[in-house]
C-alpha atoms as a PDB file:
ATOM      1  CA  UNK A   1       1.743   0.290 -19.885  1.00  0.00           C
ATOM      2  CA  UNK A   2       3.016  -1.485 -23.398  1.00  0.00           C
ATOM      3  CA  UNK A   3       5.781  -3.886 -22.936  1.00  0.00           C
ATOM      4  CA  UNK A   4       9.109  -3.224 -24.084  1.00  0.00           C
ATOM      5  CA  UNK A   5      11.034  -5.335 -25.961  1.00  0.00           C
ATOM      6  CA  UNK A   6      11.381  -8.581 -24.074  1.00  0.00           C
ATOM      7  CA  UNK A   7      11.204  -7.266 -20.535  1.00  0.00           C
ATOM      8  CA  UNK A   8       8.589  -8.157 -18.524  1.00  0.00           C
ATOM      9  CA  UNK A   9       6.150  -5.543 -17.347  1.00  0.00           C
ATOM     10  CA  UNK A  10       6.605  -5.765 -13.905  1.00  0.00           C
ATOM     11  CA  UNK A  11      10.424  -5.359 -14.095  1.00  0.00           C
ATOM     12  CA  UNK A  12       9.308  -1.984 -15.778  1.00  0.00           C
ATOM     13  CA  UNK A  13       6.939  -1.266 -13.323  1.00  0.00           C
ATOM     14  CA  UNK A  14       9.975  -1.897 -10.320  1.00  0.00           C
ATOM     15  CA  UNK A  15      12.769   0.258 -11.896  1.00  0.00           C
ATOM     16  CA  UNK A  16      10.026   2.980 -11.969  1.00  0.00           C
ATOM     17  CA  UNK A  17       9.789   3.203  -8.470  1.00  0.00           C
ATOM     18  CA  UNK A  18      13.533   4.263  -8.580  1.00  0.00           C
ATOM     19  CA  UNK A  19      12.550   7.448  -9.422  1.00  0.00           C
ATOM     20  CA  UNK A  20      11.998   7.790  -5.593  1.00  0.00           C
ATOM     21  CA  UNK A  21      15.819   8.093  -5.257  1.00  0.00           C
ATOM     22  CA  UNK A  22      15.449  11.472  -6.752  1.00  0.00           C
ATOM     23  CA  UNK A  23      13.713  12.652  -3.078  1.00  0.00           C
ATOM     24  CA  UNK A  24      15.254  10.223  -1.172  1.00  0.00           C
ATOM     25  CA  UNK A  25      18.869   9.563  -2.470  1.00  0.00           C
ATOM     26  CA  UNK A  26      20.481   6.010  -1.767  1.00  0.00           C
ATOM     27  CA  UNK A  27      22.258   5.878   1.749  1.00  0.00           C
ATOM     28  CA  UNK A  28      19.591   8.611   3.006  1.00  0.00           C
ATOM     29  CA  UNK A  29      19.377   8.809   6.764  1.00  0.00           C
ATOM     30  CA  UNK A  30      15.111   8.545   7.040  1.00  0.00           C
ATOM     31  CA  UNK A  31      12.207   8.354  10.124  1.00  0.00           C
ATOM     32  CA  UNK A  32       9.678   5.550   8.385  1.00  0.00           C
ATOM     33  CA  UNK A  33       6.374   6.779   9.802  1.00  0.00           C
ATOM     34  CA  UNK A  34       3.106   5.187   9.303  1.00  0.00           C
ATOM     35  CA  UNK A  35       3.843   1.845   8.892  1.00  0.00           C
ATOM     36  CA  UNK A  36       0.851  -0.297   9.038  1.00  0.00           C
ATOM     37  CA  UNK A  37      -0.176  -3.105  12.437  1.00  0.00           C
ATOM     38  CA  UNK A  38      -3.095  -4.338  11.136  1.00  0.00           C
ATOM     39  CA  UNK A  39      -4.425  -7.328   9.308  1.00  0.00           C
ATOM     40  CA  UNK A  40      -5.231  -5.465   6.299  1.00  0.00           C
ATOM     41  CA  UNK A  41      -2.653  -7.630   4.233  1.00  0.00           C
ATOM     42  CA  UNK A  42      -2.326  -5.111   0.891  1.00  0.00           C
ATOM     43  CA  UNK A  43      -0.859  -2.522   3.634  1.00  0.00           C
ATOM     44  CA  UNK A  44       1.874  -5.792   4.953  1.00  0.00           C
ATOM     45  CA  UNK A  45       2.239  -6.126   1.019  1.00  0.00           C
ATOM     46  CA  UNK A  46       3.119  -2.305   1.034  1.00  0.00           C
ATOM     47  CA  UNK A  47       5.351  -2.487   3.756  1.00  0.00           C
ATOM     48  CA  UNK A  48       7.393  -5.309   2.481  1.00  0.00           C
ATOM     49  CA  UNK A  49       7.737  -3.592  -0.453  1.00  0.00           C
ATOM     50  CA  UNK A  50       9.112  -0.400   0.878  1.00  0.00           C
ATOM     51  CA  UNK A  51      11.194  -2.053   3.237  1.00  0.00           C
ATOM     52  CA  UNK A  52      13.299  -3.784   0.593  1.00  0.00           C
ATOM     53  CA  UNK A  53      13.097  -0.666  -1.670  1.00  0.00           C
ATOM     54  CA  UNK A  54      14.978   0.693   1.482  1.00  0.00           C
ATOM     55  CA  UNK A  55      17.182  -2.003   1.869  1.00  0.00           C
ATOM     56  CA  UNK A  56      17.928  -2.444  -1.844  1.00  0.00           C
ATOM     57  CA  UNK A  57      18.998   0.973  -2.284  1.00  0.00           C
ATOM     58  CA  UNK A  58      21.231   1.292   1.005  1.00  0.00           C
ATOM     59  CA  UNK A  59      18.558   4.000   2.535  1.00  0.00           C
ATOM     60  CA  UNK A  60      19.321   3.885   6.884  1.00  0.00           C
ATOM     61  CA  UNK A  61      16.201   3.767   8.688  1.00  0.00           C
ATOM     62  CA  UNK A  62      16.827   5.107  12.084  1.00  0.00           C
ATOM     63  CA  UNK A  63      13.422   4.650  13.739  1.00  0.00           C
ATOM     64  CA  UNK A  64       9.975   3.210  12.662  1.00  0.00           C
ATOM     65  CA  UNK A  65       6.617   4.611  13.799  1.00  0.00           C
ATOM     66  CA  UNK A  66       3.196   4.086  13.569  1.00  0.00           C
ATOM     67  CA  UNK A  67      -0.060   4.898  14.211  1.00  0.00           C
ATOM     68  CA  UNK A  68      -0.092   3.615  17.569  1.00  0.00           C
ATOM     69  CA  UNK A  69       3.307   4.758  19.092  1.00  0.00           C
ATOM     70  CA  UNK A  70       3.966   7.914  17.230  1.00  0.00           C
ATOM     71  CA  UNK A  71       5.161   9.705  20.661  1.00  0.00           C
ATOM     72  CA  UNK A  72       3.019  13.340  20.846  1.00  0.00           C
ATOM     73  CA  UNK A  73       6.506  14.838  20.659  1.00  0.00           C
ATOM     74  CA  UNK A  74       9.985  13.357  18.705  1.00  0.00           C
ATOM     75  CA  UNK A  75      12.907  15.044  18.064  1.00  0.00           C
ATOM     76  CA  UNK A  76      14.067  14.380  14.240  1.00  0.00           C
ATOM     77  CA  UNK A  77      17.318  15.037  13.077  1.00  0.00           C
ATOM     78  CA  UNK A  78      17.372  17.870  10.648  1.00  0.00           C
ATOM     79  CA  UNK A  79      19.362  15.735   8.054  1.00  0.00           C
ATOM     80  CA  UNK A  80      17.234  13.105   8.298  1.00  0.00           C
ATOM     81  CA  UNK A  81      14.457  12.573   5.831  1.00  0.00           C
ATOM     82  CA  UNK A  82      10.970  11.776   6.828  1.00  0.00           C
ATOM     83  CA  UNK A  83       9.198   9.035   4.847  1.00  0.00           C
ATOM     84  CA  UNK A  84       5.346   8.374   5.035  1.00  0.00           C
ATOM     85  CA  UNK A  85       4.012   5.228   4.410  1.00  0.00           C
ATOM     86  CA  UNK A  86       1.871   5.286   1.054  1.00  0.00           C
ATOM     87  CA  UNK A  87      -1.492   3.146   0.532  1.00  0.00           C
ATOM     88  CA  UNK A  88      -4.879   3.937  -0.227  1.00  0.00           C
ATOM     89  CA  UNK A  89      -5.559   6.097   3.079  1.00  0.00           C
ATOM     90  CA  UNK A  90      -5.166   9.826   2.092  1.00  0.00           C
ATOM     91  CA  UNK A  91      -8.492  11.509   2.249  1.00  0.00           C
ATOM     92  CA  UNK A  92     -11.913  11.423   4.799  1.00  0.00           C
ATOM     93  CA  UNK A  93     -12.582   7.758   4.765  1.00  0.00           C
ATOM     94  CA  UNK A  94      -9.322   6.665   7.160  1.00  0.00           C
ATOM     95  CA  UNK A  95      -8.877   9.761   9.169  1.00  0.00           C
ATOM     96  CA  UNK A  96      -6.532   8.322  12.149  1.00  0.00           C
ATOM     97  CA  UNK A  97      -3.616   7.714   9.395  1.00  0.00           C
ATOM     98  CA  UNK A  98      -4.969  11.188   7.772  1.00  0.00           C
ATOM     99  CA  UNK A  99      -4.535  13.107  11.211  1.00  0.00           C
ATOM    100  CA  UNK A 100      -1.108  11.998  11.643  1.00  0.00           C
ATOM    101  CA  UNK A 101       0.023  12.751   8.082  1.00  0.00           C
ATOM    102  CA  UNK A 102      -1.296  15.763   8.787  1.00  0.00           C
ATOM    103  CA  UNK A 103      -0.189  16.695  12.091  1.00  0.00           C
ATOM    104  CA  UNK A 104       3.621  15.844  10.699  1.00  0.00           C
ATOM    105  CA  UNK A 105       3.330  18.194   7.981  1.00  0.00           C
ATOM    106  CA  UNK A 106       2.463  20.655  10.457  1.00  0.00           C
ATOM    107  CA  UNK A 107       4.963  19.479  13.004  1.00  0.00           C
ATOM    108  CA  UNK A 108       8.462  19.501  10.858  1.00  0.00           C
ATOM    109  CA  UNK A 109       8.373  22.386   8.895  1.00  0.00           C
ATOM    110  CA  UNK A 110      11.759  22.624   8.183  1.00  0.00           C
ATOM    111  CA  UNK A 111      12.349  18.938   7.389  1.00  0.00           C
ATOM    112  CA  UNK A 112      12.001  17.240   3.686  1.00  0.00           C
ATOM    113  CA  UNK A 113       8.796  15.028   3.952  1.00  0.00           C
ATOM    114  CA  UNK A 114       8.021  12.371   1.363  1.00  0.00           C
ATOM    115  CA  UNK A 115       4.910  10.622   1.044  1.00  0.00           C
ATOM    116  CA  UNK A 116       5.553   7.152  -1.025  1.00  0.00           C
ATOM    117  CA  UNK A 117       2.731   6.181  -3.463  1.00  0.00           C
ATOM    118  CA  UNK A 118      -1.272   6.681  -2.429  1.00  0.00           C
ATOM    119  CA  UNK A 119      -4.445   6.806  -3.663  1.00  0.00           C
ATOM    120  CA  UNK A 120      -6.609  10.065  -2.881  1.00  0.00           C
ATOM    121  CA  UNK A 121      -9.798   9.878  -1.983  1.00  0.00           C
ATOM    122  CA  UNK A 122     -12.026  12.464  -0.120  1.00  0.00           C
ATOM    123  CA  UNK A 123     -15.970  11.947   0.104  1.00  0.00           C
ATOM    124  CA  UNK A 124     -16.383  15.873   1.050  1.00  0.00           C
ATOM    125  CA  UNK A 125     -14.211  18.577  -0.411  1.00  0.00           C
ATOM    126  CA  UNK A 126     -14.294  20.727   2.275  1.00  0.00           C
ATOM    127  CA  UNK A 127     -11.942  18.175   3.795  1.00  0.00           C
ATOM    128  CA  UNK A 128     -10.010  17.800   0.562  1.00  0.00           C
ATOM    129  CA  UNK A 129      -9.617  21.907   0.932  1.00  0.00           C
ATOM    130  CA  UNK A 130      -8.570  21.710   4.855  1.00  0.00           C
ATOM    131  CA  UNK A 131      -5.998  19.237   4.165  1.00  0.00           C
ATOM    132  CA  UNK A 132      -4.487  21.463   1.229  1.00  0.00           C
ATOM    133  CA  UNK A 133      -4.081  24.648   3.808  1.00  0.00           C
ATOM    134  CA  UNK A 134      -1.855  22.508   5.733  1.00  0.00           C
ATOM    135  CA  UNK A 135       0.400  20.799   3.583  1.00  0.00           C
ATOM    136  CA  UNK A 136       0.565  24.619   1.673  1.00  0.00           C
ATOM    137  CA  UNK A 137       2.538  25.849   4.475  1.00  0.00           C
ATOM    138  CA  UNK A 138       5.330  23.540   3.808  1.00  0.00           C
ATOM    139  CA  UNK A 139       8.147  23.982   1.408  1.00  0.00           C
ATOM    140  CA  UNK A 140       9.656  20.411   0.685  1.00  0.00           C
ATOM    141  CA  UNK A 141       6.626  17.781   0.808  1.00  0.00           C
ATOM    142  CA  UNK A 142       6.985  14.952  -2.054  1.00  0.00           C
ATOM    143  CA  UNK A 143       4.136  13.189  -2.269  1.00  0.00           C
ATOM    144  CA  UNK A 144       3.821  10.118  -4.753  1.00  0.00           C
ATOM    145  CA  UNK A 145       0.487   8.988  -6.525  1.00  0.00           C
ATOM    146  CA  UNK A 146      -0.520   5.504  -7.934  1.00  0.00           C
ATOM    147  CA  UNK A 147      -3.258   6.815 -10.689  1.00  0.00           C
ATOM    148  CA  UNK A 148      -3.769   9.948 -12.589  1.00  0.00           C
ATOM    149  CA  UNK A 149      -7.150  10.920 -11.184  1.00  0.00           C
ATOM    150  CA  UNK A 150      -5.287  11.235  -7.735  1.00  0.00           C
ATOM    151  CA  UNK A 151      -2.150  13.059  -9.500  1.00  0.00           C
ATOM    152  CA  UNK A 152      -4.996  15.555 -11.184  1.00  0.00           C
ATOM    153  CA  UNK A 153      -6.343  16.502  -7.925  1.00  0.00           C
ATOM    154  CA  UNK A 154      -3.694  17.059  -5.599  1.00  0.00           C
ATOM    155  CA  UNK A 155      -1.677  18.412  -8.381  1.00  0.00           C
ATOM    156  CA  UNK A 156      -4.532  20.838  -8.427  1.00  0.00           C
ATOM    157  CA  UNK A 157      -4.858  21.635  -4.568  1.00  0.00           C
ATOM    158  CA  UNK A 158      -1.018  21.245  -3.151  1.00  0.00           C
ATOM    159  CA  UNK A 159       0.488  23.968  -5.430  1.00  0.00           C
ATOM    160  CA  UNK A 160       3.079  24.263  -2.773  1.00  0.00           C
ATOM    161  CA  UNK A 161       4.464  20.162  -2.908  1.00  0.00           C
ATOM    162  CA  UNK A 162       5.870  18.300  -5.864  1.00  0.00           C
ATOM    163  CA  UNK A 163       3.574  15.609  -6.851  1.00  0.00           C
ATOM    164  CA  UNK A 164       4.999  12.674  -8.522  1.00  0.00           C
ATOM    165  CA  UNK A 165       2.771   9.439 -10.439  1.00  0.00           C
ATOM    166  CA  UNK A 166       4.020   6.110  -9.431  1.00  0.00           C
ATOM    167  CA  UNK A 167       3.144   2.504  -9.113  1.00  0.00           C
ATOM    168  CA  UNK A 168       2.619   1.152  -5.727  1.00  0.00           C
ATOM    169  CA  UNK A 169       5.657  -0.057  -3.810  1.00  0.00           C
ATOM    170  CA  UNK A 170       4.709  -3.508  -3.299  1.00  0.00           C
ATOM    171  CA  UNK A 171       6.167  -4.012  -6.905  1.00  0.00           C
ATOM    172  CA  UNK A 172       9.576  -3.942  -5.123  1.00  0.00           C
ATOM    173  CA  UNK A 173       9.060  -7.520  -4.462  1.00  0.00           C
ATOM    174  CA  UNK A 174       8.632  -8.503  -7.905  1.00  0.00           C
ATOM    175  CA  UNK A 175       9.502 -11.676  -8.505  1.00  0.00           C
ATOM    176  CA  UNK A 176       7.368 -13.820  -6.103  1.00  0.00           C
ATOM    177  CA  UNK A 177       7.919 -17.821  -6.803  1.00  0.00           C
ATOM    178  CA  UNK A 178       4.813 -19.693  -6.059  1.00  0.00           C
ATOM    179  CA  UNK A 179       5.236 -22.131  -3.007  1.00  0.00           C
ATOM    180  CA  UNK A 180       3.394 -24.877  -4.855  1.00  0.00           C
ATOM    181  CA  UNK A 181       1.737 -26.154  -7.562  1.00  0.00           C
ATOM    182  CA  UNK A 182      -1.844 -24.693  -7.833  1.00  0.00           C
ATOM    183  CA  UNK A 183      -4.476 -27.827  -7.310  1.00  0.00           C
ATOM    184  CA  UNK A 184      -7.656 -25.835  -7.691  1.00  0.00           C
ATOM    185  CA  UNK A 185      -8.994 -23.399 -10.316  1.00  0.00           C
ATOM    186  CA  UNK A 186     -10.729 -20.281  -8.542  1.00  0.00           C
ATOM    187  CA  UNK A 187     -10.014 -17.931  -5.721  1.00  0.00           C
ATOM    188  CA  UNK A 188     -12.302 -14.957  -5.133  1.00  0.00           C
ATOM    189  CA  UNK A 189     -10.403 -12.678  -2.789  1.00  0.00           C
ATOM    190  CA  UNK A 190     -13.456 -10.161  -2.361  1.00  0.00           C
ATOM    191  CA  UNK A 191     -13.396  -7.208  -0.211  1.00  0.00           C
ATOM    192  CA  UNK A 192     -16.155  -7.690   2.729  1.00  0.00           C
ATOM    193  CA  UNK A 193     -15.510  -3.549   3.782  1.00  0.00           C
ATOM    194  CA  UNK A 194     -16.892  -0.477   2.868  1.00  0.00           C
ATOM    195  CA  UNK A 195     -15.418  -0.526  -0.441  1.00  0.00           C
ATOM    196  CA  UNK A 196     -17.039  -3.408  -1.803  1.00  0.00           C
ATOM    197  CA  UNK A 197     -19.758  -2.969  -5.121  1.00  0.00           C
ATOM    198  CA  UNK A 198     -23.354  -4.413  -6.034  1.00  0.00           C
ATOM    199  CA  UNK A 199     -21.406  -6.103  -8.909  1.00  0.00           C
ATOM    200  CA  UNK A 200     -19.112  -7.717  -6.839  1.00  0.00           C
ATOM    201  CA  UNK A 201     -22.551  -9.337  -5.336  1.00  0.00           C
ATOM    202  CA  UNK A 202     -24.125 -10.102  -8.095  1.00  0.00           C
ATOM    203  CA  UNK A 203     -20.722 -12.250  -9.004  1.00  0.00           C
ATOM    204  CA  UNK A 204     -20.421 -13.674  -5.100  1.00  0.00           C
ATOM    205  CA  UNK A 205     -24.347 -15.016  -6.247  1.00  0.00           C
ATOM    206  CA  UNK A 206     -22.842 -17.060  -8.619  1.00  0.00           C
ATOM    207  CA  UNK A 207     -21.307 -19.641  -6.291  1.00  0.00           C
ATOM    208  CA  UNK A 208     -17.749 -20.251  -8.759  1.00  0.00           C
ATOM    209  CA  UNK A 209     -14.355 -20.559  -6.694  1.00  0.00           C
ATOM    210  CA  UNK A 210     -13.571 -20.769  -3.285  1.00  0.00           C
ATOM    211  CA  UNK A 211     -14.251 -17.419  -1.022  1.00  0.00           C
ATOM    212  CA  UNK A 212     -11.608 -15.007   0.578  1.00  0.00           C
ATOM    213  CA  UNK A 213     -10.398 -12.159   2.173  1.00  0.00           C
ATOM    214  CA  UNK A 214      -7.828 -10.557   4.001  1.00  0.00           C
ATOM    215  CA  UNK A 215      -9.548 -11.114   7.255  1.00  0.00           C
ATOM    216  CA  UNK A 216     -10.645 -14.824   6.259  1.00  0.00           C
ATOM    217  CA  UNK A 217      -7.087 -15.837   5.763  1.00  0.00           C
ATOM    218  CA  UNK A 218      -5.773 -15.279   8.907  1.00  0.00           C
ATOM    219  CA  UNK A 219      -6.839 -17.954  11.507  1.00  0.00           C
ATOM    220  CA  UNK A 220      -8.308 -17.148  15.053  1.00  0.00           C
ATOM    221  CA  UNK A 221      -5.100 -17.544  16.827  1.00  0.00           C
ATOM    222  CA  UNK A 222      -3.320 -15.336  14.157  1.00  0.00           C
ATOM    223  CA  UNK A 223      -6.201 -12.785  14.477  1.00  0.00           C
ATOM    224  CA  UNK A 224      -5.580 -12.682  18.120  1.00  0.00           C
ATOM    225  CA  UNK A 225      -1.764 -12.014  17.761  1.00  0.00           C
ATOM    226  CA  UNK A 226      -2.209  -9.155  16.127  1.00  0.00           C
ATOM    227  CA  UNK A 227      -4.564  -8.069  18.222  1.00  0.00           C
ATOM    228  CA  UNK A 228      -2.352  -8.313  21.160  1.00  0.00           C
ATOM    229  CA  UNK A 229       0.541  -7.086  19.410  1.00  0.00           C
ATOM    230  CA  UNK A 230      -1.607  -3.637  18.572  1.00  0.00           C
ATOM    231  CA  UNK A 231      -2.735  -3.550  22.222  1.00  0.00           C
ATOM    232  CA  UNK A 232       0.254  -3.507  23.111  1.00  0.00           C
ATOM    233  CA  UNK A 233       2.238  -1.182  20.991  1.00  0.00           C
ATOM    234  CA  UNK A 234      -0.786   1.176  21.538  1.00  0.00           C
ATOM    235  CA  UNK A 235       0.387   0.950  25.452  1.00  0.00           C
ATOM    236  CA  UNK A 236       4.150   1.528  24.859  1.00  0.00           C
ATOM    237  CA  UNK A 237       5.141  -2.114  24.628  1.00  0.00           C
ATOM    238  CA  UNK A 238       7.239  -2.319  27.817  1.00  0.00           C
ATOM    239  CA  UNK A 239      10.448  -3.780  27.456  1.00  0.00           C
ATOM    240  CA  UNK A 240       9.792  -5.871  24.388  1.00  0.00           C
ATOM    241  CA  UNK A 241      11.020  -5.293  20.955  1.00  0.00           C
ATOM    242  CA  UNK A 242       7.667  -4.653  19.656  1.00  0.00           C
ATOM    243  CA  UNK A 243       8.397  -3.438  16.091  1.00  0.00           C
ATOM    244  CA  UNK A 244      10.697  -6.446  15.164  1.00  0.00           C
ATOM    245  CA  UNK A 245       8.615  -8.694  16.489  1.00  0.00           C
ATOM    246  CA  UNK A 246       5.635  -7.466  14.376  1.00  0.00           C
ATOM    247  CA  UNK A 247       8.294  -7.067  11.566  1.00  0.00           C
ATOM    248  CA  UNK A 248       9.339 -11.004  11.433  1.00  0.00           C
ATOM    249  CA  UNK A 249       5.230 -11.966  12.129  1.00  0.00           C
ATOM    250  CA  UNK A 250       3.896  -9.952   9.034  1.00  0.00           C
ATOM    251  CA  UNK A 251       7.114 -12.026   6.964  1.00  0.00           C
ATOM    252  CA  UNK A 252       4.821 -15.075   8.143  1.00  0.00           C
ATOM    253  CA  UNK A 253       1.180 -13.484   6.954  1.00  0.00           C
ATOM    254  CA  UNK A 254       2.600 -12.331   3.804  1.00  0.00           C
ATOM    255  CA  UNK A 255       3.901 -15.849   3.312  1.00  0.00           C
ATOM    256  CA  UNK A 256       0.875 -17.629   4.164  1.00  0.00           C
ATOM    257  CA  UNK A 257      -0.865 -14.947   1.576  1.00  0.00           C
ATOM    258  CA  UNK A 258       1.384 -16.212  -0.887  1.00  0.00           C
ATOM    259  CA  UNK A 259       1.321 -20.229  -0.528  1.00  0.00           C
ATOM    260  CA  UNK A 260      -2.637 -19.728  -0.285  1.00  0.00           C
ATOM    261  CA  UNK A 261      -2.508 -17.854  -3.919  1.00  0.00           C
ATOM    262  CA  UNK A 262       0.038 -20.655  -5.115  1.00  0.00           C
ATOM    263  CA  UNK A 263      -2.659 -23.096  -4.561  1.00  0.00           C
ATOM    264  CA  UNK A 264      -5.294 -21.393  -7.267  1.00  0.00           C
ATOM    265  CA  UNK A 265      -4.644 -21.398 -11.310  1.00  0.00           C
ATOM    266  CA  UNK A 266      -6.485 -18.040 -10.903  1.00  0.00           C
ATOM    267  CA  UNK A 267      -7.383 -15.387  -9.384  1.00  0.00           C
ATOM    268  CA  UNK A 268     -10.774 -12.508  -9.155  1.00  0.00           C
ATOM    269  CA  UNK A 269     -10.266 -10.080  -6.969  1.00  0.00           C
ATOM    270  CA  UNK A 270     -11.620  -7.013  -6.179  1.00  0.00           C
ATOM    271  CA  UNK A 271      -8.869  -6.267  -3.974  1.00  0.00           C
ATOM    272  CA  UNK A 272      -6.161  -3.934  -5.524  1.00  0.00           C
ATOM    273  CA  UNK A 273      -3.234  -6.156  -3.562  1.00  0.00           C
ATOM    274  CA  UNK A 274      -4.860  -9.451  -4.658  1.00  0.00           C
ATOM    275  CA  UNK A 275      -4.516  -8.343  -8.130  1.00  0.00           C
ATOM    276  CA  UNK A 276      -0.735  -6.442  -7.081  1.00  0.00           C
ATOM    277  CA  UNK A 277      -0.185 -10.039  -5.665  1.00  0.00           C
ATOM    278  CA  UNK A 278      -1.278 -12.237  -8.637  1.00  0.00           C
ATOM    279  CA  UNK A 279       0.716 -10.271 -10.778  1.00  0.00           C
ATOM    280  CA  UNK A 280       3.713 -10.788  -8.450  1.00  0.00           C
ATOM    281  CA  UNK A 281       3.451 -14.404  -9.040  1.00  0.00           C
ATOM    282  CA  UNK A 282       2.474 -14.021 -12.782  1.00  0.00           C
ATOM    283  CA  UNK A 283      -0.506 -15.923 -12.281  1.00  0.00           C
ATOM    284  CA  UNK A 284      -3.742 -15.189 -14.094  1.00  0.00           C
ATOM    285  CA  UNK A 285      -6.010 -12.575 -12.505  1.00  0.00           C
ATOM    286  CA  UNK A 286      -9.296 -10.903 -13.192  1.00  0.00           C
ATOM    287  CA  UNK A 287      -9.467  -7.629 -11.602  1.00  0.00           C
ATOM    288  CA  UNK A 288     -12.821  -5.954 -10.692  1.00  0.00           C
ATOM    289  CA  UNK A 289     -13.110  -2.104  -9.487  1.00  0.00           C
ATOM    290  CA  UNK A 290     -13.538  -1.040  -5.598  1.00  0.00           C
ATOM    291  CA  UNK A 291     -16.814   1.247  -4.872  1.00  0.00           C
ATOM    292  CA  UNK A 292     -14.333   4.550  -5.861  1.00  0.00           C
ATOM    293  CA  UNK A 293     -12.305   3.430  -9.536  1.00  0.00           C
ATOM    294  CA  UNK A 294      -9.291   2.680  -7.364  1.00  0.00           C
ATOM    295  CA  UNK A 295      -8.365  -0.353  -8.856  1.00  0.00           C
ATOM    296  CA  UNK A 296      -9.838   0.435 -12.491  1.00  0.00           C
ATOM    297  CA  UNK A 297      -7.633   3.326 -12.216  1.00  0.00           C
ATOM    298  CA  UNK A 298      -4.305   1.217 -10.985  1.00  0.00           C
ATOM    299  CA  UNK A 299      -5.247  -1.348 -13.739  1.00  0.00           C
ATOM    300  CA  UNK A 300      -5.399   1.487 -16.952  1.00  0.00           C
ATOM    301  CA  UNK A 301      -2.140   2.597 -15.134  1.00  0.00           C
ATOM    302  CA  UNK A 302       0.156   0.328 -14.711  1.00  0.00           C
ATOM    303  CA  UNK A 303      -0.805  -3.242 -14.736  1.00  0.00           C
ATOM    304  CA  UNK A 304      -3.283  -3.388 -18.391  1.00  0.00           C
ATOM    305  CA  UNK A 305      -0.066  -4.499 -20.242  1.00  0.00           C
ATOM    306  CA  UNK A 306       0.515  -7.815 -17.930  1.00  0.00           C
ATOM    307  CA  UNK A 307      -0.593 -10.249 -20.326  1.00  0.00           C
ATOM    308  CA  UNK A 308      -1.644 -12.594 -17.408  1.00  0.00           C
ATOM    309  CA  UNK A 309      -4.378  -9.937 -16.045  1.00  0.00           C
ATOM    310  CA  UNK A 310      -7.386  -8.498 -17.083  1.00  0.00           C
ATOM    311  CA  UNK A 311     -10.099  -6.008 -16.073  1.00  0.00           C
ATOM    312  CA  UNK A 312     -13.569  -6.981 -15.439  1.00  0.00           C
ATOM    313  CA  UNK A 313     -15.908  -4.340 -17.158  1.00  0.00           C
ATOM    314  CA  UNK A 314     -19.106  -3.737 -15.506  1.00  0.00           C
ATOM    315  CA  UNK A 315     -22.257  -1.857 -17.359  1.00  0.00           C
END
């Protein structure tokens, strides 16, 4: 995306996402479902975004669900619209968030369901084809993309929804000041998951920069807070306020994400929110793909005109 004039190209990339407003008009009454309770910190990254996309544009959110507490049955006001979570879990490889996309399509026909920015992915089409029949029998499905490769196919297979390309929402929070001065040169925040590429190894064999990853950054006692804080919203939570108490603890991992990156004068990454983050902060980042063209895609997108980040290209 070229820069205009003098304006920075993440300020473009942020009044973009206003075209959201068009589906979900500022002072909205909505049902935020999905939200993630894991330590996947891209998805907290996500979440923060939307939430002051929501905030910023006077949009109500009258209840939260997730994955874990989404009751089997919930009465939702007809006026009210229902907002999915977006991400990079539509498709076959993360079926638990896929099922209850899914079943919520199914479940509010008569309701106007947006799905905010995601990346499609299906391994098996078959899937790709059984997820189509579903959302085809609803009228008034939005559903957001973050590359055109995603926009292509479901443009393709949901004739019935309107399908809409947009950056991811995390670029709400642009501008992120760094909480320090940086005092070393290289952080490699490299997926360890299923997603993760032979030329990422080959690179990790080179021994440059310190080592990192969402679920390195978070300590043991951290790790176990979340843990108990899923256990528990996966039992009901009792009489605690589960959902603001995960809501002020992911403001802490998000800001622990963001004094760790303040700490490096740059940044490889073959995670897509280590790159979204870096260029948050404006601080130099080399970007290398995922095992799918995710973030090659984002990158050729959105993010190729941010002077301060690049694209690794791999044979």
């Amino acid at each position: 995306m070229p820069n205009v004039s003098n304006v920075h190209p993440m300020d473009v990339l942020k009044n973009k996402l206003r075209e959201i407003l068009n589906v979900v008009p500022q002072g909205s009454n909505i049902y935020y479902l999905d939200y993630p309770v894991h330590s996947n910190g891209g998805d907290l990254l996500i979440m923060k975004g939307t939430e002051a996309f929501f905030k910023d544009n006077h949009i109500r959110v009258r209840a939260r669900y997730s994955v874990l507490d989404f009751p089997e049955t919930l009465m939702i006001p007809k006026d009210h619209i229902i907002v999915l979570h977006g991400g990079g879990n539509f498709g076959d490889l993360y079926p638990v968030h896929q099922k209850l996309r899914e079943k919520i399509v199914t479940s509010y026909p008569q309701h106007r369901i947006v799905i905010l920015p995601q990346t499609i992915y299906y391994k098996y089409e078959v899937e790709f084809d059984r997820t189509a029949l579903v959302f085809n029998r609803h009228n008034d499905v939005h559903l957001f993309v973050r590359d055109p490769l995603s926009y292509e196919m479901s443009a393709m297979k949901f004739h019935k929804c309107s399908v809409y390309l947009s950056p991811d929402m995390a670029h709400q929070l642009w501008p992120i000041r760094p909480k320090s001065s940086p005092g070393k040169d290289l952080l490699c925040f490299f997926r360890t998951d299923i997603e993760k590429t032979s030329e990422q190894e080959q690179l990790e064999k080179s021994g440059r920069g310190d080592y990192l990853d969402w679920t390195s950054l978070y300590n043991r006692v951290e790790k176990k807070s979340i843990y108990m804080i899923v256990r528990m919203m996966r039992k009901g939570g009792g009489a605690l306020p589960l959902q603001a108490i995960w809501g002020k603890y992911t403001d802490y991992l998000v800001d622990k994400a963001v004094k760790r990156f303040s700490g490096y004068r740059n940044v490889q990454t073959s995670r897509l929110h280590g790159h979204i983050l870096s260029c948050l902060m404006d601080k130099p980042n080399t970007l290398l793909d995922n095992s799918y063209g995710k973030n090659s895609n984002y990158y050729k997108t959105w993010t190729s005109g941010i002077q301060s980040a690049r694209l690794e290209v791999t044979p």
